[in-house]
PDB file of N, CA and C in Angstrom:
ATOM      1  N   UNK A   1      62.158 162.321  87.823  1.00  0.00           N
ATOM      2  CA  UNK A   1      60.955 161.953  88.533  1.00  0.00           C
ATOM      3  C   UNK A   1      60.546 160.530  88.181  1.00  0.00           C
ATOM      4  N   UNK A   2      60.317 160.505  87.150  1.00  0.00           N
ATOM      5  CA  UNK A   2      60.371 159.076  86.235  1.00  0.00           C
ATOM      6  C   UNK A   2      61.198 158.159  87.065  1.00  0.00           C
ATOM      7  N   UNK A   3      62.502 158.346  87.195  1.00  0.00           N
ATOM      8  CA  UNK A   3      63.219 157.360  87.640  1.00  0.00           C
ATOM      9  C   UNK A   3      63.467 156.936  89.241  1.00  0.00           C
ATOM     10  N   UNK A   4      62.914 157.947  89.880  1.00  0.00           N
ATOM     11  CA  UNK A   4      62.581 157.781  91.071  1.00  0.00           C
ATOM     12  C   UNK A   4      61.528 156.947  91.440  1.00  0.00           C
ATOM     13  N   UNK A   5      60.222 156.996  90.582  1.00  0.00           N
ATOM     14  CA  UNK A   5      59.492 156.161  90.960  1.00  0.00           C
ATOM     15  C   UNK A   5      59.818 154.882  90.533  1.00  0.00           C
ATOM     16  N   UNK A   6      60.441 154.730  89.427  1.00  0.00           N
ATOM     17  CA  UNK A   6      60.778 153.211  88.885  1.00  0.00           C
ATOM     18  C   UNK A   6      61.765 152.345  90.666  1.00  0.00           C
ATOM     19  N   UNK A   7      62.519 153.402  90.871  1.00  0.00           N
ATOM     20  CA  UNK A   7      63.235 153.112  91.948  1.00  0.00           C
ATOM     21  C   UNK A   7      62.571 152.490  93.151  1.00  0.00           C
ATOM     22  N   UNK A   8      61.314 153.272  93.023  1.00  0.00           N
ATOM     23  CA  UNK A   8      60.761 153.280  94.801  1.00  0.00           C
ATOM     24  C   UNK A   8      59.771 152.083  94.251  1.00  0.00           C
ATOM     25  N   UNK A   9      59.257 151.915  92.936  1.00  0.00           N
ATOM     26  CA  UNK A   9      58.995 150.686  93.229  1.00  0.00           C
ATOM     27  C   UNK A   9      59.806 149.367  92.754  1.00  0.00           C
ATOM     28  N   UNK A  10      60.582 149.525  92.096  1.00  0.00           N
ATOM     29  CA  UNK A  10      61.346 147.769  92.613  1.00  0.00           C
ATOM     30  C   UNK A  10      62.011 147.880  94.201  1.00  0.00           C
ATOM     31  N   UNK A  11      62.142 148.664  94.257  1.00  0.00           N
ATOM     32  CA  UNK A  11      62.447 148.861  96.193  1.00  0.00           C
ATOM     33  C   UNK A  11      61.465 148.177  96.791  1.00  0.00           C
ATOM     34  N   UNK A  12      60.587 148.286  96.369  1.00  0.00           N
ATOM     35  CA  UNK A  12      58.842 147.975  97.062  1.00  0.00           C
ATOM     36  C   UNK A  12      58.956 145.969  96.875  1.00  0.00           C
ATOM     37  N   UNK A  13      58.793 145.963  95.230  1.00  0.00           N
ATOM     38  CA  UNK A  13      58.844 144.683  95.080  1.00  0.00           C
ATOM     39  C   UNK A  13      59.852 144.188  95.590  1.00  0.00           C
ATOM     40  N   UNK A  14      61.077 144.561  96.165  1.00  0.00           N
ATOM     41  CA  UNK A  14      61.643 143.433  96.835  1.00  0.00           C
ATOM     42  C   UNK A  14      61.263 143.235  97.866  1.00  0.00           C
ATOM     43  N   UNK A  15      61.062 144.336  98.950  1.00  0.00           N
ATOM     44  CA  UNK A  15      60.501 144.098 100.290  1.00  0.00           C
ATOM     45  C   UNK A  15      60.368 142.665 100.904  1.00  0.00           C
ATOM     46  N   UNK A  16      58.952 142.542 100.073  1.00  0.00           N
ATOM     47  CA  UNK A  16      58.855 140.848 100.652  1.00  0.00           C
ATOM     48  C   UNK A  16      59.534 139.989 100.358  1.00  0.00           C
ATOM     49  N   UNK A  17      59.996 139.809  99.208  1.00  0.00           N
ATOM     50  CA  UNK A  17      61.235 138.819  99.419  1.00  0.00           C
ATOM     51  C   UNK A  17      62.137 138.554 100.181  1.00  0.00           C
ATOM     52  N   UNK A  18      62.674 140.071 100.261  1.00  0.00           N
ATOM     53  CA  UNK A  18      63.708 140.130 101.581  1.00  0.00           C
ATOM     54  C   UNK A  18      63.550 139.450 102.627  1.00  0.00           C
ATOM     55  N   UNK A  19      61.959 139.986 103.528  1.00  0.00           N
ATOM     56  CA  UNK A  19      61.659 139.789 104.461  1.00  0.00           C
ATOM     57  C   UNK A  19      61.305 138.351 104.279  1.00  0.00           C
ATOM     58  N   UNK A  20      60.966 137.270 103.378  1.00  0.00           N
ATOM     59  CA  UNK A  20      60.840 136.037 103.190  1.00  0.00           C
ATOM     60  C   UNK A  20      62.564 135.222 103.419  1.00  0.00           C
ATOM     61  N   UNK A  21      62.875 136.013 102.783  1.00  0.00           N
ATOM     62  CA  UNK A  21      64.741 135.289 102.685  1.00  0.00           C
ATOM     63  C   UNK A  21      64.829 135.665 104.205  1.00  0.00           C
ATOM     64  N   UNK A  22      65.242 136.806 104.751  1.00  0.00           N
ATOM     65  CA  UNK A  22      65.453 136.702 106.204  1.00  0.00           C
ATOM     66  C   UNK A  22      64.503 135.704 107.420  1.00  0.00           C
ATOM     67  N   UNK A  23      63.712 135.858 107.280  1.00  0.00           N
ATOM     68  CA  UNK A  23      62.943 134.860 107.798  1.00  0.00           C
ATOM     69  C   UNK A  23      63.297 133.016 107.564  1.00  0.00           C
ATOM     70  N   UNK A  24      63.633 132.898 106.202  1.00  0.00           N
ATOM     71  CA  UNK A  24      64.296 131.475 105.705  1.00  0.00           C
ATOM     72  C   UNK A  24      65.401 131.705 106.737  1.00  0.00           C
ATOM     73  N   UNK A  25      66.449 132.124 106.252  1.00  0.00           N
ATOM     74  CA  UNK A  25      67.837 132.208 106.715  1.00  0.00           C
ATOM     75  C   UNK A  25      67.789 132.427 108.180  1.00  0.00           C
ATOM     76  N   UNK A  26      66.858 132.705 108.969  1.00  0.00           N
ATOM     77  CA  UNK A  26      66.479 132.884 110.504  1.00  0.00           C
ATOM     78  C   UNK A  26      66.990 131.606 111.244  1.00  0.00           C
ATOM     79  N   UNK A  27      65.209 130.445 110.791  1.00  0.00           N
ATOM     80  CA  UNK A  27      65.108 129.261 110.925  1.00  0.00           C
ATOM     81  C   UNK A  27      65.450 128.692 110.337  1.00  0.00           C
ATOM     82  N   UNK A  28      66.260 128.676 109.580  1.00  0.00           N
ATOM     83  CA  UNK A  28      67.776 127.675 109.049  1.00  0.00           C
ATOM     84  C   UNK A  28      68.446 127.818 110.362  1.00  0.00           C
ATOM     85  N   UNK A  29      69.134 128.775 110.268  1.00  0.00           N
ATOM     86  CA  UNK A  29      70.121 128.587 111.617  1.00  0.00           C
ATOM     87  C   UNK A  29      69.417 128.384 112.710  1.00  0.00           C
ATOM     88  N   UNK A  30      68.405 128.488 113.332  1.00  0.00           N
ATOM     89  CA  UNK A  30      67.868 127.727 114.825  1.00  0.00           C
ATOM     90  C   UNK A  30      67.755 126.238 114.153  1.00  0.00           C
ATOM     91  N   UNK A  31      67.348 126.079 113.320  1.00  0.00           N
ATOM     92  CA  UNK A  31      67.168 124.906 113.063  1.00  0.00           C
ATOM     93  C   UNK A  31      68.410 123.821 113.076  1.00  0.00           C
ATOM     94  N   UNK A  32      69.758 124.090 112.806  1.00  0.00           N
ATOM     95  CA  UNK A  32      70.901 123.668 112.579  1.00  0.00           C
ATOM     96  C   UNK A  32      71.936 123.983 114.191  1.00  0.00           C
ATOM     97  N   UNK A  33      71.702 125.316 114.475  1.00  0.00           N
ATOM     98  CA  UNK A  33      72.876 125.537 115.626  1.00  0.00           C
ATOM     99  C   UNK A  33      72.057 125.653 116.975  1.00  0.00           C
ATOM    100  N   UNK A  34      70.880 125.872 117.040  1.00  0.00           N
ATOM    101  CA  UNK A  34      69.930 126.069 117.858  1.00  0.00           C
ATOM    102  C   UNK A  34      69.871 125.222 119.273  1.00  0.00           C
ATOM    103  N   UNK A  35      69.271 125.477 120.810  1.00  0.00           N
ATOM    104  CA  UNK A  35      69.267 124.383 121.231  1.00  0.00           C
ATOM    105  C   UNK A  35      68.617 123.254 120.927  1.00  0.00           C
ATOM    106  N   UNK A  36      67.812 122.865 119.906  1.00  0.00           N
ATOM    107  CA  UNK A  36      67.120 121.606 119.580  1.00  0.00           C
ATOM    108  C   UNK A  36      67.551 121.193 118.247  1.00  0.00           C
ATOM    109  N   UNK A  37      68.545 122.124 117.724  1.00  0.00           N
ATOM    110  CA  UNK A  37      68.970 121.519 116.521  1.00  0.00           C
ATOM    111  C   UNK A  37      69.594 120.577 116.300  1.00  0.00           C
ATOM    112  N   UNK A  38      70.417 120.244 114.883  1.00  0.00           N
ATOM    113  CA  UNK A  38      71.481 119.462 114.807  1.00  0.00           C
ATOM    114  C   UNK A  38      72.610 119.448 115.148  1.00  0.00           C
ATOM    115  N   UNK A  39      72.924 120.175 115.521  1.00  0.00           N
ATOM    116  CA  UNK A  39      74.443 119.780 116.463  1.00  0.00           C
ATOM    117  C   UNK A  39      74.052 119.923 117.717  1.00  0.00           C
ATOM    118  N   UNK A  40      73.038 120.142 118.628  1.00  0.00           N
ATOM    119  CA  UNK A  40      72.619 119.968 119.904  1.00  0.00           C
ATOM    120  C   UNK A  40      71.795 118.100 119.552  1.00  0.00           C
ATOM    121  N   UNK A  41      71.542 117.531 118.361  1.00  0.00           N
ATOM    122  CA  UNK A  41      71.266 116.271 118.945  1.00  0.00           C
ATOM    123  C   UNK A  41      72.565 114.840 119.315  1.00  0.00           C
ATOM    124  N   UNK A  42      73.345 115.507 119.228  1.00  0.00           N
ATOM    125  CA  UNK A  42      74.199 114.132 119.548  1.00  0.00           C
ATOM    126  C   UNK A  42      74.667 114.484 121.166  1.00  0.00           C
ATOM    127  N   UNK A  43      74.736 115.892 121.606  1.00  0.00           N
ATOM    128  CA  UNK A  43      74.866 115.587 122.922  1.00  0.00           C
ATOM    129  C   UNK A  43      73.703 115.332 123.575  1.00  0.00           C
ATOM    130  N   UNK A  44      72.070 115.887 123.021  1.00  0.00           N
ATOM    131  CA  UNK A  44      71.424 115.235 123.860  1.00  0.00           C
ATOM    132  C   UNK A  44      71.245 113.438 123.619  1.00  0.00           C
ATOM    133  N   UNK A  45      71.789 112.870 122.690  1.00  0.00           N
ATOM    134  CA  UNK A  45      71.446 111.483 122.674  1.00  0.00           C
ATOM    135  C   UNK A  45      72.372 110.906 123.895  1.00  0.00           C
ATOM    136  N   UNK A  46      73.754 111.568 123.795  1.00  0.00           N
ATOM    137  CA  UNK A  46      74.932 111.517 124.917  1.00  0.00           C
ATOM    138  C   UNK A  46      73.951 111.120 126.486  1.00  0.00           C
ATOM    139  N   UNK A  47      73.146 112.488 126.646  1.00  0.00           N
ATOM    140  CA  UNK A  47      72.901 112.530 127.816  1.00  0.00           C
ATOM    141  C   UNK A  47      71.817 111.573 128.065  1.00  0.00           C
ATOM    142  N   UNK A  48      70.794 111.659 126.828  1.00  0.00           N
ATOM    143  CA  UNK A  48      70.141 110.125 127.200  1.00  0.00           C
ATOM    144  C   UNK A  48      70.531 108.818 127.400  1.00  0.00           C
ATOM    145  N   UNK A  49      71.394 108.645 126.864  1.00  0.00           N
ATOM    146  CA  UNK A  49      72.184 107.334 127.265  1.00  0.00           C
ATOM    147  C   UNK A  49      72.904 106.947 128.916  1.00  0.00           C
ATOM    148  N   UNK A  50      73.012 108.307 129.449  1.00  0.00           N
ATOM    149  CA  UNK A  50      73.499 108.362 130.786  1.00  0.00           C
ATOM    150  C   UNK A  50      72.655 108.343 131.526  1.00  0.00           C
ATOM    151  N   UNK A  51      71.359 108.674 131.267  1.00  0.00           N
ATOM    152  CA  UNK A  51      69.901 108.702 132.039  1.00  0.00           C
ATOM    153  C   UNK A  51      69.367 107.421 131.592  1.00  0.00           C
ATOM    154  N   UNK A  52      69.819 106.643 130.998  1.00  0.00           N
ATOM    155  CA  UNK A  52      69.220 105.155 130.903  1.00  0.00           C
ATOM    156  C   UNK A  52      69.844 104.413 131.567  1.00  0.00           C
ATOM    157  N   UNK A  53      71.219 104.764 131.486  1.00  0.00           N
ATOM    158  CA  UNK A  53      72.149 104.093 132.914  1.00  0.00           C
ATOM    159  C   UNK A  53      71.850 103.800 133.699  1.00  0.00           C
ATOM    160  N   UNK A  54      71.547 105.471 134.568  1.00  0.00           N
ATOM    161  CA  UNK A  54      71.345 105.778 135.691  1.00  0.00           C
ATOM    162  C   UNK A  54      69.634 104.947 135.961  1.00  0.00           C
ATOM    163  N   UNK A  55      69.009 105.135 135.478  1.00  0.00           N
ATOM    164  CA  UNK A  55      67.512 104.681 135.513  1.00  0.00           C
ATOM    165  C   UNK A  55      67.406 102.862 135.389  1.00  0.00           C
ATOM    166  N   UNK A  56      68.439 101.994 134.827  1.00  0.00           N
ATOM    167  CA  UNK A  56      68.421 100.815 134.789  1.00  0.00           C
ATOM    168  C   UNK A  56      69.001 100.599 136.543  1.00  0.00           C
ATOM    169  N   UNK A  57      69.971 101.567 136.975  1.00  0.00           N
ATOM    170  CA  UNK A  57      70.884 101.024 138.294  1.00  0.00           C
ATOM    171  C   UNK A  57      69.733 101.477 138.979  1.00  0.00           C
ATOM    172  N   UNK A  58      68.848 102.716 139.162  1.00  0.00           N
ATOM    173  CA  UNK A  58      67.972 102.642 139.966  1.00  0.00           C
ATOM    174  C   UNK A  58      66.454 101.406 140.017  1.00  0.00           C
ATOM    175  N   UNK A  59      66.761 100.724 139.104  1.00  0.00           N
ATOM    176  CA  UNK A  59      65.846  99.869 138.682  1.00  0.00           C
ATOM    177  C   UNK A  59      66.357  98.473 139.322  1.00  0.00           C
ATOM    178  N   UNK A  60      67.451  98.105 139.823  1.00  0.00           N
ATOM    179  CA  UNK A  60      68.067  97.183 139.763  1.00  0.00           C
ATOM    180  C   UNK A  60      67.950  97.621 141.654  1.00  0.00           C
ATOM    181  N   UNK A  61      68.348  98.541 141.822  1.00  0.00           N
ATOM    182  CA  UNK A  61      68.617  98.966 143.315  1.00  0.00           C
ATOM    183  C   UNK A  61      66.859  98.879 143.585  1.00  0.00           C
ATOM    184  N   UNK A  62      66.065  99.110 143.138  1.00  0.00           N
ATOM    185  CA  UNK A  62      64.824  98.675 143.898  1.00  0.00           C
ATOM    186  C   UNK A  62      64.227  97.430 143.835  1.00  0.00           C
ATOM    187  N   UNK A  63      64.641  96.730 142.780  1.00  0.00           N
ATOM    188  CA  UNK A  63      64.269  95.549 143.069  1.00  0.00           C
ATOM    189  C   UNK A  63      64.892  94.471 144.001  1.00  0.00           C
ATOM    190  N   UNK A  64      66.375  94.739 144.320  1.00  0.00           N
ATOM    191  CA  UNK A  64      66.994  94.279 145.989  1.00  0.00           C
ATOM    192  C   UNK A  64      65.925  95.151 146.772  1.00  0.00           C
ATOM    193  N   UNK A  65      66.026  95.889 146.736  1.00  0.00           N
ATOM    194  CA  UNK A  65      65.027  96.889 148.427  1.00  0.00           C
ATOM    195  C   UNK A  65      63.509  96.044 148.098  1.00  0.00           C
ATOM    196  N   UNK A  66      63.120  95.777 146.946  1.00  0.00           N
ATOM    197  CA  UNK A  66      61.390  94.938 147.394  1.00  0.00           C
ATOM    198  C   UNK A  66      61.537  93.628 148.119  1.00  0.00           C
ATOM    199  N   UNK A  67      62.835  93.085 147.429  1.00  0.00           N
ATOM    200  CA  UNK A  67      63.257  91.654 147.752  1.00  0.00           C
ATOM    201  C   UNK A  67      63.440  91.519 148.967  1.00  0.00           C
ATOM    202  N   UNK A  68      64.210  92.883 149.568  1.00  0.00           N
ATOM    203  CA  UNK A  68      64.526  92.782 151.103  1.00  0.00           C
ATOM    204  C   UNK A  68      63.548  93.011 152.028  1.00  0.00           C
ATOM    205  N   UNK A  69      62.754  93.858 151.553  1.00  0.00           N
ATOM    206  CA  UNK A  69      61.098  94.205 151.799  1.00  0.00           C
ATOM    207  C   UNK A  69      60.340  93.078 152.402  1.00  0.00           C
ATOM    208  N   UNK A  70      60.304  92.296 151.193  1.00  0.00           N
ATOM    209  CA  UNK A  70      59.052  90.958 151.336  1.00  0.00           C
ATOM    210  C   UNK A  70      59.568  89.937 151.993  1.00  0.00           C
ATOM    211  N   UNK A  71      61.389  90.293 152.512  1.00  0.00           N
ATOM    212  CA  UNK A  71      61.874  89.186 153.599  1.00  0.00           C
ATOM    213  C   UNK A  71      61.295  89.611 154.951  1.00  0.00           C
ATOM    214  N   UNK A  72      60.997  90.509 155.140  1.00  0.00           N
ATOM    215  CA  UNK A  72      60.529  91.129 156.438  1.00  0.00           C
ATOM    216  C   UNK A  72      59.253  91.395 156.653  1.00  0.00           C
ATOM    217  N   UNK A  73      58.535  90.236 155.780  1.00  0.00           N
ATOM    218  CA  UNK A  73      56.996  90.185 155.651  1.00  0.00           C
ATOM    219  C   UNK A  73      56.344  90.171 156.741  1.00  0.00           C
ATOM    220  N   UNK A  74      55.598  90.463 157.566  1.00  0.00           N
ATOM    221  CA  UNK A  74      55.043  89.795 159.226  1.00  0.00           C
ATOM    222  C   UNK A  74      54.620  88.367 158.702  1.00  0.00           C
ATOM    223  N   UNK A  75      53.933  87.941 157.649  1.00  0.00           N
ATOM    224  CA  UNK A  75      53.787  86.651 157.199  1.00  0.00           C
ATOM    225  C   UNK A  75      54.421  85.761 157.100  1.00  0.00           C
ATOM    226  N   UNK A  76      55.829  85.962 156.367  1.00  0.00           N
ATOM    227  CA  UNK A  76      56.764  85.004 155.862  1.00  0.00           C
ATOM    228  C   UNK A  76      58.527  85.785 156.221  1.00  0.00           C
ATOM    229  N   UNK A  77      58.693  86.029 157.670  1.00  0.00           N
ATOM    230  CA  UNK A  77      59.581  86.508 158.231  1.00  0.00           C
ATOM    231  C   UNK A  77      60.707  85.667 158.552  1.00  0.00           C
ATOM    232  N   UNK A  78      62.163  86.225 157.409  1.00  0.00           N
ATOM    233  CA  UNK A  78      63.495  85.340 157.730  1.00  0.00           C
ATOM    234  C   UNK A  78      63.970  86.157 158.940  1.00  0.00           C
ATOM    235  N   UNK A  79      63.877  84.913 159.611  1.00  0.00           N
ATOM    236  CA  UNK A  79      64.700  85.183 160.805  1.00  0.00           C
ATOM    237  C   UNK A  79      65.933  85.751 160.924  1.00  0.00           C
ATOM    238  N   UNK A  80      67.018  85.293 159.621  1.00  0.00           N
ATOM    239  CA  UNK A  80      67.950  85.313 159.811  1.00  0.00           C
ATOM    240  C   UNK A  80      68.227  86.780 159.460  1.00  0.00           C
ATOM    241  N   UNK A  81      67.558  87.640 158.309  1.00  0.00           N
ATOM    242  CA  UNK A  81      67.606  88.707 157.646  1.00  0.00           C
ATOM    243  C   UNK A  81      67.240  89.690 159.342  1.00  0.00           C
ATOM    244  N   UNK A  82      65.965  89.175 160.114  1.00  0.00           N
ATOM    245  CA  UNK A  82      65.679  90.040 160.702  1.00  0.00           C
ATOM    246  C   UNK A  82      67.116  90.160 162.112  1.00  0.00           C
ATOM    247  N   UNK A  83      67.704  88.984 162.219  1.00  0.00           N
ATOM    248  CA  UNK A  83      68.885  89.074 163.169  1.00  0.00           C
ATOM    249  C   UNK A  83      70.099  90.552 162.881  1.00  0.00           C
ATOM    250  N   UNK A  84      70.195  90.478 161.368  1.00  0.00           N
ATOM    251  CA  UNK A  84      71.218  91.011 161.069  1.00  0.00           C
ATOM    252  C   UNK A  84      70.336  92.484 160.819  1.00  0.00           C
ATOM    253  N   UNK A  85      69.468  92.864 160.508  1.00  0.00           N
ATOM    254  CA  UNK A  85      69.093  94.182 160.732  1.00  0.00           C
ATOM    255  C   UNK A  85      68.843  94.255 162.358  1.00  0.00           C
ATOM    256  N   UNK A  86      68.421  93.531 163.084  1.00  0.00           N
ATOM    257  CA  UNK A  86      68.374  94.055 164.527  1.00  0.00           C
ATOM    258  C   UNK A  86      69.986  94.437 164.827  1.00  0.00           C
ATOM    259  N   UNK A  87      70.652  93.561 164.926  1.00  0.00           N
ATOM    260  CA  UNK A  87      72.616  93.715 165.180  1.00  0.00           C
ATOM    261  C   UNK A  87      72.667  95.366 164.547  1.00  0.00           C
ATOM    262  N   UNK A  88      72.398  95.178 163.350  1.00  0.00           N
ATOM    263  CA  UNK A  88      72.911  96.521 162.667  1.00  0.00           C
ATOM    264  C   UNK A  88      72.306  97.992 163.280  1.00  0.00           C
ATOM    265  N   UNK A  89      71.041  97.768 163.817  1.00  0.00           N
ATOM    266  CA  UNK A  89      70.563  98.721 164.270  1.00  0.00           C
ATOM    267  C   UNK A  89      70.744  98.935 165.786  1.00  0.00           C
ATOM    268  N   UNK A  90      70.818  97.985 166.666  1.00  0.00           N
ATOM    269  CA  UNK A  90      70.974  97.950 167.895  1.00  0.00           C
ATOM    270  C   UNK A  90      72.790  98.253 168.275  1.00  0.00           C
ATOM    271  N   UNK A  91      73.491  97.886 167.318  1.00  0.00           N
ATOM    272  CA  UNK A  91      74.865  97.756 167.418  1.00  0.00           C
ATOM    273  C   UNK A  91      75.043  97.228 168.453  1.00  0.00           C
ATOM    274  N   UNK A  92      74.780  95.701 168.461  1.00  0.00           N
ATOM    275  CA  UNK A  92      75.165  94.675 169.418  1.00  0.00           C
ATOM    276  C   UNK A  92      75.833  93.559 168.860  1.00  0.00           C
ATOM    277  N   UNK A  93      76.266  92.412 169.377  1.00  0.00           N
ATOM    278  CA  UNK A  93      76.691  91.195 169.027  1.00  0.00           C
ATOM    279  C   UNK A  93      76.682  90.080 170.159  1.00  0.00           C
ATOM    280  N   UNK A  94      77.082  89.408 169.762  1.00  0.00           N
ATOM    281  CA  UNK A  94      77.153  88.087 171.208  1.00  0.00           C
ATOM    282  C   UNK A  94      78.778  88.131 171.823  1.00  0.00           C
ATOM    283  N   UNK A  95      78.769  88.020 172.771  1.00  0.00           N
ATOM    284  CA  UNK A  95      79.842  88.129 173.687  1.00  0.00           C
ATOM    285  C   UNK A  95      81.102  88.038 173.289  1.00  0.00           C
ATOM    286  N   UNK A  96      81.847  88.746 173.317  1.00  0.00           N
ATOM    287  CA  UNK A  96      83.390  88.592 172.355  1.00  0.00           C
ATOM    288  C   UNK A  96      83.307  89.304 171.446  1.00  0.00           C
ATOM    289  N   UNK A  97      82.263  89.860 170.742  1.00  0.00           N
ATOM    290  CA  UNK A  97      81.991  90.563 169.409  1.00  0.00           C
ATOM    291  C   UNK A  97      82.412  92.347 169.440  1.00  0.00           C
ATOM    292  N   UNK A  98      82.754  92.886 168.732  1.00  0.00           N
ATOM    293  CA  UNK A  98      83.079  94.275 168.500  1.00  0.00           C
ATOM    294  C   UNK A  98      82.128  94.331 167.262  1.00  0.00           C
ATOM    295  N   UNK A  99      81.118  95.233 167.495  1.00  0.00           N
ATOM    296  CA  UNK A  99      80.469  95.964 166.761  1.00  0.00           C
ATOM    297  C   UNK A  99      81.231  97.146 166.148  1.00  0.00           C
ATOM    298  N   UNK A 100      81.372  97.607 164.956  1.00  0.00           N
ATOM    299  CA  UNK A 100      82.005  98.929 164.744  1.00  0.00           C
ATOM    300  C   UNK A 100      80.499  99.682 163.412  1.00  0.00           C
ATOM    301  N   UNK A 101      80.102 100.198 164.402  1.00  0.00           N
ATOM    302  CA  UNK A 101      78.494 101.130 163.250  1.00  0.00           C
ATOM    303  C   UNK A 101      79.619 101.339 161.507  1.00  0.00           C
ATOM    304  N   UNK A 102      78.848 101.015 160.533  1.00  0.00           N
ATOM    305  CA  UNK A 102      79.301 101.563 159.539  1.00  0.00           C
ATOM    306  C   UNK A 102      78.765 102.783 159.096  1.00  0.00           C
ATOM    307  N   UNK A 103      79.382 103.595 157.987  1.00  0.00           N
ATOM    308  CA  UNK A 103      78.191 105.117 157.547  1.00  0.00           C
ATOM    309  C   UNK A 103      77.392 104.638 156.472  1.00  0.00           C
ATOM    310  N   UNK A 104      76.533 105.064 156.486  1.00  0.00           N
ATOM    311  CA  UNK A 104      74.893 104.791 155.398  1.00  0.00           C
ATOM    312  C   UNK A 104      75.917 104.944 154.306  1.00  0.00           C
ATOM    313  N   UNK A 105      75.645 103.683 152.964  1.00  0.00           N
ATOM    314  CA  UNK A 105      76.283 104.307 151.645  1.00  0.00           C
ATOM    315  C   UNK A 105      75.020 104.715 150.908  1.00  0.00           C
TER     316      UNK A 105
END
């Protein structure tokens, strides 16, 4: 009887430890293999680097489209810009000319 209870309680006193160590050893591993862990940060740095790419070329591609924008000012209108978007849209040319429409890139 004696030794049963000695039993049931260091059984007892470990309890929480246990449940402290499992809990450690949980968030260790999310922390390390997890999606936000350490071996998930070098592919997301990967993918940020491809989204800075991509975000500099879209940065670069709108600043031609403002440029081309403010040529077609009603104020300060190049003629010459507006010739070649009329041609392109009308698919015309001057006499002798073959127009061939290109596809939108």
């Amino acid at each position: 009887m004696r030794m049963r209870r000695q039993i049931t309680q260091s059984v007892g006193l470990l309890i929480v430890p246990a449940i402290c160590c499992a809990v450690t050893v949980y968030f260790g591993y999310a922390g390390f293999v997890g999606p936000r862990g350490l071996l998930a940060w070098s592919e997301t740095e990967a993918q940020l680097a491809v989204s800075q790419r991509e975000l500099n070329d879209i940065r670069v591609e709108r600043i031609a489209l403002e440029r081309r924008i403010g040529l077609l000012d009603d104020q300060a209108l190049d003629r010459d810009l507006l010739e070649v978007v009329a041609r392109y849209m009308l698919a015309q040319g001057r006499p002798g000319e073959v127009a061939i429409p290109r596809e939108k890139q």
